[in-house]
ModelCIF file with pLDDT and N, C-alpha, C, O atoms, coordinates in Angstrom:
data_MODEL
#
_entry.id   MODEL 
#
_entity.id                         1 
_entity.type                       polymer 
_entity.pdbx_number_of_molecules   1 
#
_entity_poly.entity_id                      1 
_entity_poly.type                           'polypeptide(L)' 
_entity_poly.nstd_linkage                   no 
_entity_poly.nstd_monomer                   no 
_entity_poly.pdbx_seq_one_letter_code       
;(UNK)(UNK)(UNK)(UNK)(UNK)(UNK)(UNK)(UNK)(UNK)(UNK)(UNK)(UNK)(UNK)(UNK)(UNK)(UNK)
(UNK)(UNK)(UNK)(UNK)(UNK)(UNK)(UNK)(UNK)(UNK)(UNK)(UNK)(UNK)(UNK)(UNK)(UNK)
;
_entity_poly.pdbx_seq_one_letter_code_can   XXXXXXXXXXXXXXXXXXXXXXXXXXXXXXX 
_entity_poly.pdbx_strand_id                 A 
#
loop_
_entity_poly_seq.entity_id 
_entity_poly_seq.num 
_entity_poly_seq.mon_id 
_entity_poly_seq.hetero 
1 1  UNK n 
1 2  UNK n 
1 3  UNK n 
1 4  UNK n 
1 5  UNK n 
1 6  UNK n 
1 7  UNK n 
1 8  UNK n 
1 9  UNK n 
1 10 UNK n 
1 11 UNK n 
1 12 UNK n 
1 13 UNK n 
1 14 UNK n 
1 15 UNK n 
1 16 UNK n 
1 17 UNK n 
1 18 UNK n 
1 19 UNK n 
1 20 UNK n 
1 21 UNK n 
1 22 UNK n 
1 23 UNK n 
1 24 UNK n 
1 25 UNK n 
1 26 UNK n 
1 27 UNK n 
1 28 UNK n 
1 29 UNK n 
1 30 UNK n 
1 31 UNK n 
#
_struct_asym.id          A 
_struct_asym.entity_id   1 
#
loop_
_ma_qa_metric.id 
_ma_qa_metric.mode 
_ma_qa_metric.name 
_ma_qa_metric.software_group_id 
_ma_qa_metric.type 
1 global pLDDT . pLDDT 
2 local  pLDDT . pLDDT 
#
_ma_qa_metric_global.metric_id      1 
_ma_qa_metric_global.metric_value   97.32 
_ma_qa_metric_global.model_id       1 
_ma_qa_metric_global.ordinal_id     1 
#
loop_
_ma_qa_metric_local.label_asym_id 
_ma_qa_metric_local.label_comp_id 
_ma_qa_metric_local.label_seq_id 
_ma_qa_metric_local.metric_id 
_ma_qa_metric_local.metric_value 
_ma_qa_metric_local.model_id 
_ma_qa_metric_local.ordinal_id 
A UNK 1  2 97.00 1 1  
A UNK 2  2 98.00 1 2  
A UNK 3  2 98.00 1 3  
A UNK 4  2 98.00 1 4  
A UNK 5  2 98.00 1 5  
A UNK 6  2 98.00 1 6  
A UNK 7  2 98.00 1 7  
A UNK 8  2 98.00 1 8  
A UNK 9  2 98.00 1 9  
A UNK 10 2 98.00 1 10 
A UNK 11 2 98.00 1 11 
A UNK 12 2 98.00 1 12 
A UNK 13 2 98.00 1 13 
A UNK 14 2 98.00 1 14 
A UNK 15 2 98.00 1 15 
A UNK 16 2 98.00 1 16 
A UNK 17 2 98.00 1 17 
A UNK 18 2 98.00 1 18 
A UNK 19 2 98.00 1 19 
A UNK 20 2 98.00 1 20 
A UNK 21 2 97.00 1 21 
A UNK 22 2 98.00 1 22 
A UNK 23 2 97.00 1 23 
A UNK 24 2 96.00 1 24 
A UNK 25 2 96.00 1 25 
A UNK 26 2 95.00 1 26 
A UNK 27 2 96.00 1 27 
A UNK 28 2 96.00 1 28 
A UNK 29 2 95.00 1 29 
A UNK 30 2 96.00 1 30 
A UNK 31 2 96.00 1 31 
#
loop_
_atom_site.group_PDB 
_atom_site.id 
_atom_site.type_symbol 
_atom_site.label_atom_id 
_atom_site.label_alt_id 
_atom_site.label_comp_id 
_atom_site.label_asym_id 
_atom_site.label_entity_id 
_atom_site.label_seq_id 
_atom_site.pdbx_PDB_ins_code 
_atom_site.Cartn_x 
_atom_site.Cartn_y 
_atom_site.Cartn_z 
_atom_site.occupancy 
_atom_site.B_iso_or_equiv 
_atom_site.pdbx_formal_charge 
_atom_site.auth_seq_id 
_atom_site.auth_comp_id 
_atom_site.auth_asym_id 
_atom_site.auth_atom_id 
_atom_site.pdbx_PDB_model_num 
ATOM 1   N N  . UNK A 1 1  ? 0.854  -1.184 0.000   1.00 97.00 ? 1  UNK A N  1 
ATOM 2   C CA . UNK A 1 1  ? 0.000  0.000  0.000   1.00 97.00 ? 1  UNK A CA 1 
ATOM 3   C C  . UNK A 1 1  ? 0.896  1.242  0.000   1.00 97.00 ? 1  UNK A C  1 
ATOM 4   O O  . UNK A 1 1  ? 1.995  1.194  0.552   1.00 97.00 ? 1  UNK A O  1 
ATOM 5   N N  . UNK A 1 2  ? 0.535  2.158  -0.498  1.00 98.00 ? 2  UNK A N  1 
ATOM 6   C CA . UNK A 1 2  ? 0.945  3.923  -0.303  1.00 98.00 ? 2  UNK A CA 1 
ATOM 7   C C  . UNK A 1 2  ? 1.378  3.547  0.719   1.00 98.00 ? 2  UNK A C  1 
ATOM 8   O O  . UNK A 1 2  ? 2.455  2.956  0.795   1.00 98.00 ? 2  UNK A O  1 
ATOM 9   N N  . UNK A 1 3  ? 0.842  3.735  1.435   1.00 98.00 ? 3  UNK A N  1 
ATOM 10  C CA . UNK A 1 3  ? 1.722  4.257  3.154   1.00 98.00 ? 3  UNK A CA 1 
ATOM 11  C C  . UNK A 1 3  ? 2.312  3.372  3.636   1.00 98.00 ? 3  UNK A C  1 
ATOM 12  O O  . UNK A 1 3  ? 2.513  3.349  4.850   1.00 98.00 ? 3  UNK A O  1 
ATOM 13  N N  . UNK A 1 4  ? 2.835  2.212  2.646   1.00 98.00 ? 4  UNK A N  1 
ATOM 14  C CA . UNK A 1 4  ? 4.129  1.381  2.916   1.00 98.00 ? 4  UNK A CA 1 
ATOM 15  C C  . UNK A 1 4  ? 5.173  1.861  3.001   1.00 98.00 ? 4  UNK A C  1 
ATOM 16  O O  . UNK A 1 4  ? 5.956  1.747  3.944   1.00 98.00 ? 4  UNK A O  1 
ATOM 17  N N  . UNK A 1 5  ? 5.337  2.564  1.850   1.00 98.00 ? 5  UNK A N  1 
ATOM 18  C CA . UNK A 1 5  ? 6.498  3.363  1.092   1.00 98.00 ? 5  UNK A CA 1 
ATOM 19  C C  . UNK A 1 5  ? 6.633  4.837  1.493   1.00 98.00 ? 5  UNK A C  1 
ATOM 20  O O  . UNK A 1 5  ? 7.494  5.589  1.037   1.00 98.00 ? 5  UNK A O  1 
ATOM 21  N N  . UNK A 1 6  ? 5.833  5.128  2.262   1.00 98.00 ? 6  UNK A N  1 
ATOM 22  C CA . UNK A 1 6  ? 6.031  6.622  2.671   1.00 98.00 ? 6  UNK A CA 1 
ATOM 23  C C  . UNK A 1 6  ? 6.998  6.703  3.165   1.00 98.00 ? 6  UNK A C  1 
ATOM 24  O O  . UNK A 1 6  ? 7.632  7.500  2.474   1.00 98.00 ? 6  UNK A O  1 
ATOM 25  N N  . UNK A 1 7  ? 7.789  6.287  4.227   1.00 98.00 ? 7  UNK A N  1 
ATOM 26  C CA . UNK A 1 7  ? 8.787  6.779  4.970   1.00 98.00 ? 7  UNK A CA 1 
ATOM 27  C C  . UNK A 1 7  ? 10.301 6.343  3.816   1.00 98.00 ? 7  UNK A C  1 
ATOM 28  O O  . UNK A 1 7  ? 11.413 6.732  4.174   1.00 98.00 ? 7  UNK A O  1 
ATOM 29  N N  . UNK A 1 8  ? 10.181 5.712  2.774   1.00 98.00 ? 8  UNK A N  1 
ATOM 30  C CA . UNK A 1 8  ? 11.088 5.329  1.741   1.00 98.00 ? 8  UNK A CA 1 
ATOM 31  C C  . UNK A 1 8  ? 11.025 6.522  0.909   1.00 98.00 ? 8  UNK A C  1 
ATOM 32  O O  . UNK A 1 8  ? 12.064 7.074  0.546   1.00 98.00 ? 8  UNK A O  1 
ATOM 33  N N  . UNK A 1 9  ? 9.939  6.931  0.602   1.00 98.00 ? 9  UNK A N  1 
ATOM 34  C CA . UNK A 1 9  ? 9.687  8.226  0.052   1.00 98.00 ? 9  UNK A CA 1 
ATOM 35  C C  . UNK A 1 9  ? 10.092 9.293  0.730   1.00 98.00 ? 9  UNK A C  1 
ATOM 36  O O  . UNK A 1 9  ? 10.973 9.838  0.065   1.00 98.00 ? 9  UNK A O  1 
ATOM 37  N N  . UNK A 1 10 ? 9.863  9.949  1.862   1.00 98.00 ? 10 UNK A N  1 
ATOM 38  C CA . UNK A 1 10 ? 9.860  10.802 2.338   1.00 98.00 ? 10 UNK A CA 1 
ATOM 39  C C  . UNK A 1 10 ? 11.141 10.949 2.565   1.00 98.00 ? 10 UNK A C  1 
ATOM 40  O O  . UNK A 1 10 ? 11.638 12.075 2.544   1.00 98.00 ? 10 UNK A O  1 
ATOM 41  N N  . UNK A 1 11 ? 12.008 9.646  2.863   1.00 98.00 ? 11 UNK A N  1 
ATOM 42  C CA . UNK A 1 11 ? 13.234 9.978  3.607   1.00 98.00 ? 11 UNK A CA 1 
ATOM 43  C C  . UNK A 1 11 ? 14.292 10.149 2.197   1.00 98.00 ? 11 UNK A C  1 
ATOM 44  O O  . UNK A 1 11 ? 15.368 10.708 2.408   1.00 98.00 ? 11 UNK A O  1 
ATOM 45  N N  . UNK A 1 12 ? 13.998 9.686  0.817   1.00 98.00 ? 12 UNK A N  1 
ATOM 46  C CA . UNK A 1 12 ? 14.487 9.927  -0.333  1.00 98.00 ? 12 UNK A CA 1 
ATOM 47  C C  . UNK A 1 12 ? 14.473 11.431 -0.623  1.00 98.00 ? 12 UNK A C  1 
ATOM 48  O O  . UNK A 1 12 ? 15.475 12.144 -0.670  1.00 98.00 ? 12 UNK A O  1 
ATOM 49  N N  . UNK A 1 13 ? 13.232 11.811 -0.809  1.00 98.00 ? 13 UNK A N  1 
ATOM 50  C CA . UNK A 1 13 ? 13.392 13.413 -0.889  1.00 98.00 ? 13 UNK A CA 1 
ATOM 51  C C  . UNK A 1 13 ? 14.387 14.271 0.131   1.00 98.00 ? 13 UNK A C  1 
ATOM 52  O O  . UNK A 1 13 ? 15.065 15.267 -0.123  1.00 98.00 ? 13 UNK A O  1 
ATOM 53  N N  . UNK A 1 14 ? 14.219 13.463 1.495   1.00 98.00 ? 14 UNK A N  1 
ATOM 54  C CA . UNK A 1 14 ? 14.769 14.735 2.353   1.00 98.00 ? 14 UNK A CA 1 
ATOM 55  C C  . UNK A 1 14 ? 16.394 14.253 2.078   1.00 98.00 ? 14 UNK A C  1 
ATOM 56  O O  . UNK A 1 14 ? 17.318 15.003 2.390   1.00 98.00 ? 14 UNK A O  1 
ATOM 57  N N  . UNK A 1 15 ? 16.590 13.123 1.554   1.00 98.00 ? 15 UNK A N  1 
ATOM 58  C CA . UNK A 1 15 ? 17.948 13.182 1.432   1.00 98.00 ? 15 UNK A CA 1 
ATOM 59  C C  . UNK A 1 15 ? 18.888 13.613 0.159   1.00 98.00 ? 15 UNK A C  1 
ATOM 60  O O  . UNK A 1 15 ? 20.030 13.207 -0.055  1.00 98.00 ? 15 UNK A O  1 
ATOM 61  N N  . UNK A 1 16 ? 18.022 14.664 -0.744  1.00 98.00 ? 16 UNK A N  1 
ATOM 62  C CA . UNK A 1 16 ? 17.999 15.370 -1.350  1.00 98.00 ? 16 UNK A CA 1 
ATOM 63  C C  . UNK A 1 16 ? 19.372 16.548 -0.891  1.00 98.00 ? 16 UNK A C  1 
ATOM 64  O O  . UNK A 1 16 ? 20.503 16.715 -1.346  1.00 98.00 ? 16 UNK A O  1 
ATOM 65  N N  . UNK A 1 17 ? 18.793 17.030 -0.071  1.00 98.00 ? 17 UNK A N  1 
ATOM 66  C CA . UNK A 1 17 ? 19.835 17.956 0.754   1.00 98.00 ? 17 UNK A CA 1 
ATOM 67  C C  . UNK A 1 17 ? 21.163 17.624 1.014   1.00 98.00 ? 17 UNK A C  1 
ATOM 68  O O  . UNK A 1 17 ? 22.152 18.356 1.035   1.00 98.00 ? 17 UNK A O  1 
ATOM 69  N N  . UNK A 1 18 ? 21.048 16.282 1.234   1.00 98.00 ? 18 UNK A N  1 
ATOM 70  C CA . UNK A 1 18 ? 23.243 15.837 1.834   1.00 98.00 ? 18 UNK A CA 1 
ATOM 71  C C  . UNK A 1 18 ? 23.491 16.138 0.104   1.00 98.00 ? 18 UNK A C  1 
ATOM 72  O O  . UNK A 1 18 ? 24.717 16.247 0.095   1.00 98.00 ? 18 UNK A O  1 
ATOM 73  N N  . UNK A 1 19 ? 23.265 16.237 -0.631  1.00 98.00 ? 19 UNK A N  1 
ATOM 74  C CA . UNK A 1 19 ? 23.949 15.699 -1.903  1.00 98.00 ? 19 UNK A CA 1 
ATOM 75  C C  . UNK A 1 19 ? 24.634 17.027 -2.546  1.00 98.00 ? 19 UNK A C  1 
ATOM 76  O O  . UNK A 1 19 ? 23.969 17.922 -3.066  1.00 98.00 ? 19 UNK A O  1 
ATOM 77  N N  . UNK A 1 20 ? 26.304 17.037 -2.420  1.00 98.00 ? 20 UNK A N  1 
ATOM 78  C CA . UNK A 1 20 ? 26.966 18.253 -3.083  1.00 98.00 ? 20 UNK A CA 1 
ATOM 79  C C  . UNK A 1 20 ? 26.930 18.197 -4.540  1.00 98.00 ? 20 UNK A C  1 
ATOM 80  O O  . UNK A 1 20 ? 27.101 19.240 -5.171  1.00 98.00 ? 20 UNK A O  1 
ATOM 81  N N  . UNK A 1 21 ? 26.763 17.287 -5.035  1.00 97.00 ? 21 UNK A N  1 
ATOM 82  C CA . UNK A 1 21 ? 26.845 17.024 -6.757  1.00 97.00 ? 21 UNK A CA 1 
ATOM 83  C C  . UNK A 1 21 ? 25.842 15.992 -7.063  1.00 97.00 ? 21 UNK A C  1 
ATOM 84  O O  . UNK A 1 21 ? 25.666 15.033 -6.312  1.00 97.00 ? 21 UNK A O  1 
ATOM 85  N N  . UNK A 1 22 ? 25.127 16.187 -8.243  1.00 98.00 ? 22 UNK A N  1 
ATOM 86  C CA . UNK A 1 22 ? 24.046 15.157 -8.941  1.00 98.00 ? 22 UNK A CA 1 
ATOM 87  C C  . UNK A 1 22 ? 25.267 13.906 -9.212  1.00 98.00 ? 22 UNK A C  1 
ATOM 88  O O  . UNK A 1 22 ? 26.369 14.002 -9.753  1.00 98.00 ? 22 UNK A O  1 
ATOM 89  N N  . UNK A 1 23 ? 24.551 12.678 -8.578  1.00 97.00 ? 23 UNK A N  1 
ATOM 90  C CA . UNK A 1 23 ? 25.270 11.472 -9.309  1.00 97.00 ? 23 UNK A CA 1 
ATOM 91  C C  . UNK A 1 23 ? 25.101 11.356 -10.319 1.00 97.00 ? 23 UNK A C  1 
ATOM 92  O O  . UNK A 1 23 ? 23.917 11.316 -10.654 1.00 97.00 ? 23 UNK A O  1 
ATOM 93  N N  . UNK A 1 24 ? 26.333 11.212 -11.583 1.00 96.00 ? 24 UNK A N  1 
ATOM 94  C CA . UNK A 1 24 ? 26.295 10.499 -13.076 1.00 96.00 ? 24 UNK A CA 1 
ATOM 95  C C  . UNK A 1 24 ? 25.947 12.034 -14.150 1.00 96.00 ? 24 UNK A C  1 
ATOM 96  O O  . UNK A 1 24 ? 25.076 12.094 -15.018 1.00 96.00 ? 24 UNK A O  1 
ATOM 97  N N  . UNK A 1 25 ? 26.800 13.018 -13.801 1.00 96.00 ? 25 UNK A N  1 
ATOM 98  C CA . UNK A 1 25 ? 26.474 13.898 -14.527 1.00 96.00 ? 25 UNK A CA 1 
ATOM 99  C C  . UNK A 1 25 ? 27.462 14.579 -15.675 1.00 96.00 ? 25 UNK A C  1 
ATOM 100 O O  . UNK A 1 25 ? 27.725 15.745 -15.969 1.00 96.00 ? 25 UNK A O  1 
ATOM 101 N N  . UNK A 1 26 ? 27.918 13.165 -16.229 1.00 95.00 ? 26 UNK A N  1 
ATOM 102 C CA . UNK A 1 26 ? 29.278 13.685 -17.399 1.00 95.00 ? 26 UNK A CA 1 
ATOM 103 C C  . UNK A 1 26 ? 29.075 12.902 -18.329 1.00 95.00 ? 26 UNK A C  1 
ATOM 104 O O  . UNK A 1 26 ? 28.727 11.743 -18.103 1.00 95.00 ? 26 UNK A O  1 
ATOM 105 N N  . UNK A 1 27 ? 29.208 13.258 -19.256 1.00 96.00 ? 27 UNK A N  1 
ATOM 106 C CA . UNK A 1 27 ? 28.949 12.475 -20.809 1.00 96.00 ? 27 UNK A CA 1 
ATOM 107 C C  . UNK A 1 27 ? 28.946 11.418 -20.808 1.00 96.00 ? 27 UNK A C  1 
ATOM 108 O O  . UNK A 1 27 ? 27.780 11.079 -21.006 1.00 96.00 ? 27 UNK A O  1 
ATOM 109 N N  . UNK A 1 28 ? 29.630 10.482 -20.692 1.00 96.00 ? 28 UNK A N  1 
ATOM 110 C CA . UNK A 1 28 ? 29.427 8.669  -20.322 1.00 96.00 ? 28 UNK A CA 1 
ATOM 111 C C  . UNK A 1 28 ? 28.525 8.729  -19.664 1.00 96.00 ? 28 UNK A C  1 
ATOM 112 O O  . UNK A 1 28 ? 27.767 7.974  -20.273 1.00 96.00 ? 28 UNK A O  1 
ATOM 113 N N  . UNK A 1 29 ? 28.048 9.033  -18.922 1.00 95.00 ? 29 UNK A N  1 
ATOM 114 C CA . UNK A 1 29 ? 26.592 8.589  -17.569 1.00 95.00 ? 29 UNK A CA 1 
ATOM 115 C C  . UNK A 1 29 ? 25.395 9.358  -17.927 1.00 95.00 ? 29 UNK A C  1 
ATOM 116 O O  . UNK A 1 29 ? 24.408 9.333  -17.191 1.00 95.00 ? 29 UNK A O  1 
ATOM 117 N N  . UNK A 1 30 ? 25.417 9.927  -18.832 1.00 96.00 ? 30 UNK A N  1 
ATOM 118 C CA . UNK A 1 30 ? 24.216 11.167 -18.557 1.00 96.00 ? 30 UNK A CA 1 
ATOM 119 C C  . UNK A 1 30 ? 24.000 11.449 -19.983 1.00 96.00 ? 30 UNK A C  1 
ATOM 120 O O  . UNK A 1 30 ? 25.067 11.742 -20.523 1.00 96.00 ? 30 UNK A O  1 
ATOM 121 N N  . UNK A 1 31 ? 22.924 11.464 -20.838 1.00 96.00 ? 31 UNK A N  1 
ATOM 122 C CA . UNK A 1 31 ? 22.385 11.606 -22.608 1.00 96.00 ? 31 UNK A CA 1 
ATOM 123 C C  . UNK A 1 31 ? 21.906 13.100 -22.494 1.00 96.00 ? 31 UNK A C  1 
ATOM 124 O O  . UNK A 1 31 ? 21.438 13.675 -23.477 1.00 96.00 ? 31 UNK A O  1 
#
């Protein structure tokens, strides 16, 4: 159900913030 995944969700977005650089963002990794 939805509110299985909420706290998988929620805690994905908020870990949004630690991240100094997008992973995979140079010509080999990224179209």
């Amino acid at each position: 159900a939805p509110k299985e995944i909420y706290g998988l969700i929620l805690n994905a977005f908020k870990a949004v913030d630690s991240y100094d650089v997008v992973p995979g963002t140079n010509p080999e990794n990224c179209g």
